[in-house]
Each structure stands twice: as structure tokens, then as C-alpha cells.
Protein backbone atom coordinates (compact mmCIF):
# COMPACT_ATOMS: atom_id res chain seq x y z
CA UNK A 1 -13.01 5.30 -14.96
CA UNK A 2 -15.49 4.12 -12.42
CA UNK A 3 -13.80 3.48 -9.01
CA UNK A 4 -15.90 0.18 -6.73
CA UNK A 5 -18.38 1.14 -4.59
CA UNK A 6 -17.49 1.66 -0.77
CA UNK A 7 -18.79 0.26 2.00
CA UNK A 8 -16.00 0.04 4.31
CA UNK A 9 -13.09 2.27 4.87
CA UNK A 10 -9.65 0.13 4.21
CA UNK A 11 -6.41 0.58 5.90
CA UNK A 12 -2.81 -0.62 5.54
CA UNK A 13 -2.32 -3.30 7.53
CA UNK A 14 0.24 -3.38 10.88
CA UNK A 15 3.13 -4.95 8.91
CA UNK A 16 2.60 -2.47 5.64
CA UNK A 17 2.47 0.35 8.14
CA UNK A 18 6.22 -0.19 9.68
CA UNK A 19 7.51 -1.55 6.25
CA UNK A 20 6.84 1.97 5.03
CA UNK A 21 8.11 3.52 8.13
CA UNK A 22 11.40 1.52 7.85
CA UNK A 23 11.48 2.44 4.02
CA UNK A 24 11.01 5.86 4.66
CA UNK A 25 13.36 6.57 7.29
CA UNK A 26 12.80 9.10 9.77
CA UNK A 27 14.03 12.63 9.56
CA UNK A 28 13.10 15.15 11.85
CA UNK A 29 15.01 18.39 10.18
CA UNK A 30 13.20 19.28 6.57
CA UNK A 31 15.74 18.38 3.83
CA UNK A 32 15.52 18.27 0.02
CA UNK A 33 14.87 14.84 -1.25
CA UNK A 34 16.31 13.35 -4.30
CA UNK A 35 13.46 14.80 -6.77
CA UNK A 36 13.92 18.45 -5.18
CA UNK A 37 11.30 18.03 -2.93
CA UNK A 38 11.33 19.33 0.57
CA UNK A 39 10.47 16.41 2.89
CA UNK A 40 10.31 15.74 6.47
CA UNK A 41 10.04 12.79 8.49
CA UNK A 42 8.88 9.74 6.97
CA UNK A 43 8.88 10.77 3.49
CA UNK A 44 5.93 13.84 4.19
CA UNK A 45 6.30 16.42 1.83
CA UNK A 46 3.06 18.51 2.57
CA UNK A 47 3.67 21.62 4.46
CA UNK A 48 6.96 20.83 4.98
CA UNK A 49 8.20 23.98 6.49
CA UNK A 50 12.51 24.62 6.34
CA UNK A 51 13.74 24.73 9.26
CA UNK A 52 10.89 23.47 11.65
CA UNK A 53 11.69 20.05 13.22
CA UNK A 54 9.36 17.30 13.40
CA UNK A 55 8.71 14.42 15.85
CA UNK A 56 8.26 10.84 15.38
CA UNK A 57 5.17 10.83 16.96
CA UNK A 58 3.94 14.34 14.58
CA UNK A 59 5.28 12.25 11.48
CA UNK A 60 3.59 9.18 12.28
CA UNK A 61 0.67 10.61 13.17
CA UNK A 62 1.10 12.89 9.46
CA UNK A 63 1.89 9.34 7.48
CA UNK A 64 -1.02 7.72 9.09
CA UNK A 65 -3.41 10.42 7.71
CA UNK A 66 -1.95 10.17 4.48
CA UNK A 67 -1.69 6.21 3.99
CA UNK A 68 -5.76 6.74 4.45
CA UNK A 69 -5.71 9.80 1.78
CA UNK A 70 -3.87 7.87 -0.82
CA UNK A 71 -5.98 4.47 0.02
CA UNK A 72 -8.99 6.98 -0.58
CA UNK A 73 -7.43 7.87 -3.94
CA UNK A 74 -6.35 4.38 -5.08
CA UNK A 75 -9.43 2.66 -4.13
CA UNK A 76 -11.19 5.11 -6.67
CA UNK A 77 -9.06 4.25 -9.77
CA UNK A 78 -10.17 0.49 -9.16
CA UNK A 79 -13.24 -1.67 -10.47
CA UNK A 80 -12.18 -4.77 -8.29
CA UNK A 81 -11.37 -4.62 -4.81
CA UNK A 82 -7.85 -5.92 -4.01
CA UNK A 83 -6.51 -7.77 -1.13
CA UNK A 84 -4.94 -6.46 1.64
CA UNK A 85 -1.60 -7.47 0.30
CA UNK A 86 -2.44 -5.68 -3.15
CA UNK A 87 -3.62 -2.82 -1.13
CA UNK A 88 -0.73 -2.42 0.89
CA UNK A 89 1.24 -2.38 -1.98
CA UNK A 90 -0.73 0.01 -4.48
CA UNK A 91 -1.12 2.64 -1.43
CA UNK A 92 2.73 2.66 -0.40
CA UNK A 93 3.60 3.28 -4.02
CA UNK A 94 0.79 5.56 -4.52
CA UNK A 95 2.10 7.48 -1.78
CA UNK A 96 5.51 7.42 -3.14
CA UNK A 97 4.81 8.76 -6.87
CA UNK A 98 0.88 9.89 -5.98
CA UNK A 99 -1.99 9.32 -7.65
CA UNK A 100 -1.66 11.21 -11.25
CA UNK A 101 -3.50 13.76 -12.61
CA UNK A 102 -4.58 14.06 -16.51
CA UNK A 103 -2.60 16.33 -18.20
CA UNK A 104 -0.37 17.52 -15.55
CA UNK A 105 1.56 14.47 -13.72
CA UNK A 106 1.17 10.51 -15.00
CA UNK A 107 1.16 8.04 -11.02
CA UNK A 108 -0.61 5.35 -9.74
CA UNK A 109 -4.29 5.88 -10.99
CA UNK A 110 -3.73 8.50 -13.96
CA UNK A 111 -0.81 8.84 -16.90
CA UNK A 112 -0.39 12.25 -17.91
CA UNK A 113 -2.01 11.81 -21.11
CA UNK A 114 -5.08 11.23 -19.42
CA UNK A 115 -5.33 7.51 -19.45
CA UNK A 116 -4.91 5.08 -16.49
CA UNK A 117 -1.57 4.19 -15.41
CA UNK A 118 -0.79 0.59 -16.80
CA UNK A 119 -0.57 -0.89 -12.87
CA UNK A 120 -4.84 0.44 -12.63
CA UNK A 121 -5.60 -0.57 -16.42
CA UNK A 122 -3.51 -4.13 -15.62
CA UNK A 123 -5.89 -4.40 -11.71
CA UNK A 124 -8.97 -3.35 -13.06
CA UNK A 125 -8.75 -6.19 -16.25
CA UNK A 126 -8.22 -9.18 -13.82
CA UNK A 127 -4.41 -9.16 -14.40
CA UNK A 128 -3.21 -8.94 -10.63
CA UNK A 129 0.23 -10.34 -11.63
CA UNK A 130 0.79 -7.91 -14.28
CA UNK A 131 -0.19 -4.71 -12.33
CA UNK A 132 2.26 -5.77 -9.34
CA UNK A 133 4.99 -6.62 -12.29
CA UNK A 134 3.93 -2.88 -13.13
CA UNK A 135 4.60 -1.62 -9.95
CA UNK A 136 8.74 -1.95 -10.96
CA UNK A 137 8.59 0.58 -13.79
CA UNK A 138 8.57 3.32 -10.77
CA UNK A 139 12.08 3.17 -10.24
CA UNK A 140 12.82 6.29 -11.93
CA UNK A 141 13.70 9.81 -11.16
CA UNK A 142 12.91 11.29 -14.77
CA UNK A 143 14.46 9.14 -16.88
CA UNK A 144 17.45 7.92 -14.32
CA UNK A 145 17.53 4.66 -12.71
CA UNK A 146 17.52 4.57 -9.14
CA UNK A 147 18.29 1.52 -7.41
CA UNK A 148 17.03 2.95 -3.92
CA UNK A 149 13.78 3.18 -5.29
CA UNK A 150 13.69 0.06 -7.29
CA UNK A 151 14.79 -1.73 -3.73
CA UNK A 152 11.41 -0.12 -2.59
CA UNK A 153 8.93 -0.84 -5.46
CA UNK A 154 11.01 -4.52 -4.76
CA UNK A 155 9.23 -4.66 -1.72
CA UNK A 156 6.58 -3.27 -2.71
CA UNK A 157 6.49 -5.66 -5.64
CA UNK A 158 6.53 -8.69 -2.84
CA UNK A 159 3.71 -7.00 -0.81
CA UNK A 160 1.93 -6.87 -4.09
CA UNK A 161 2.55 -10.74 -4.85
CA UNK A 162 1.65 -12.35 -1.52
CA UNK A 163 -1.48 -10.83 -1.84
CA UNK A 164 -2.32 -12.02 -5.18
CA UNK A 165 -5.49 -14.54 -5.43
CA UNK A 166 -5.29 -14.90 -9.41
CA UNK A 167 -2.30 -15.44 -11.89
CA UNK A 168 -4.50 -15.12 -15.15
CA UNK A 169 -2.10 -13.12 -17.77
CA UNK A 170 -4.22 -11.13 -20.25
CA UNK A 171 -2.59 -10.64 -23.64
């Protein structure tokens, strides 16, 4: 899969930005999130270290970088270039259940079979409605139901929506 070509670098938008932050939550003291996942605070869980305290400025500094890492990733899963809206959307979740890799972990570009996840297959065919709809099957922690996260994908979902241009359904 062929991601578009580049020619300017995106970014979430203001509003996406403290949406995320308020979704998040901040944390300061490392703790184990609800996947078993040591996380600090807002929602960072790369060198996370136990113990070590962070502040608001380190973690917003820390999601910043990584809102621009995951738009990095997501704009190379897609053909078309979506809207800021869709953007906003597809990088929050993306940096929520990351991007995917073949054979080792299905998110938002890759299933773990090795084909694209059904939000990037859905974007990429015109079907902007359908990939947002898509956005609510991430409401999971292995096979449980977890109505925190479906609240999030929710807005997420709404991000997603006001952002959409087309409503053409492909069958």
C-alpha cells in the first residue's frame, strides 16, 4: 500500500490537541494502564520509567512529538489526503491502538494478517463515512468491551464526522 505523496507536514489541530489532552488525563507518577502497559502522563507509554515523575509541561511536550510521529505513520497508510477533521481523528486513535504491524499487532494502518485495517482500506476507497463508522470497533481490550474507550473512539468518531466532505457508501 502506497501512502500520498507529501508536500507539507500536517498537524492536529488546537481543538484535537486539548481533546486528547482532556481524554488522556494527566498523570505525573508512571502507573500500569488497563492493557498492562506502563504509562505516564497523557497516555505516553515510551520510556516510561517506574517511579520517575513527569511534568505537564515534559508530557505535553512528549504527546506533541508523538501526535506528529503517528500523523507521520497514518498519513503513509493513505492514498487520499483527509481533512483536518479526519486527520484529527485517525491520528488520536492511531495513537491510542498504533499503527499495526504485519504479522505481529493488527491498528490503524495494518491488521495482523498483513492486510490494511478496515478504517485505511474503507479511507483509501472513497468511503469516509465508513472508515470513521470503523473507528468504533476499537473499543476493545482483547476481546472485552470497554465503555471508557468506546466514549473515546465516540469522540473520536465525531471528530471523524465533522470532517467528512463525502457520504458515498461503497458496497
Amino acid at each position: 500500500m502506497a501512502g500520498m505523496a507529501k508536500t507539507t507536514v500536517r498537524a492536529i489541530s488546537a481543538r484535537a490537541l486539548a481533546l486528547l489532552m482532556v481524554l488522556e488525563g494527566f498523570r505525573a507518577m508512571p502507573y500500569v494502564d488497563i492493557a498492562g502497559v506502563w504509562t505516564d502522563g497523557y497516555g505516553n507509554t515510551h520510556n516510561v520509567v517506574p517511579g520517575r515523575p513527569v511534568t505537564k509541561e515534559q508530557a505535553k511536550v512528549t504527546l506533541i512529538k508523538h501526535t506528529e510521529q503517528f500523523g507521520s505513520q497514518v498519513l503513509k497508510c493513505l492514498n487520499r489526503e483527509p481533512t483536518q477533521g479526519q486527520y484529527d481523528a485517525f491520528v488520536l486513535a492511531a495513537l491510542n491502538f498504533g499503527a499495526g504491524a504485519p504479522g505481529k499487532k493488527s491498528g490503524f494502518c495494518w491488521q495482523k494478517n498483513g492486510r490494511p485495517s478496515t478504517i485505511v482500506q474503507r479511507f483509501n476507497a472513497g468511503d469516509e463515512l465508513g472508515a470513521c463508522l470503523a473507528l468504533l470497533q476499537w473499543s476493545y481490550v482483547g476481546k472485552v468491551f470497554v465503555k471508557g474507550l468506546f466514549n473515546r473512539r465516540w469522540q473520536e468518531y465525531q471528530l471523524c464526522v465533522a470532517g467528512t466532505n463525502t457520504w458515498k457508501v461503497t458496497r
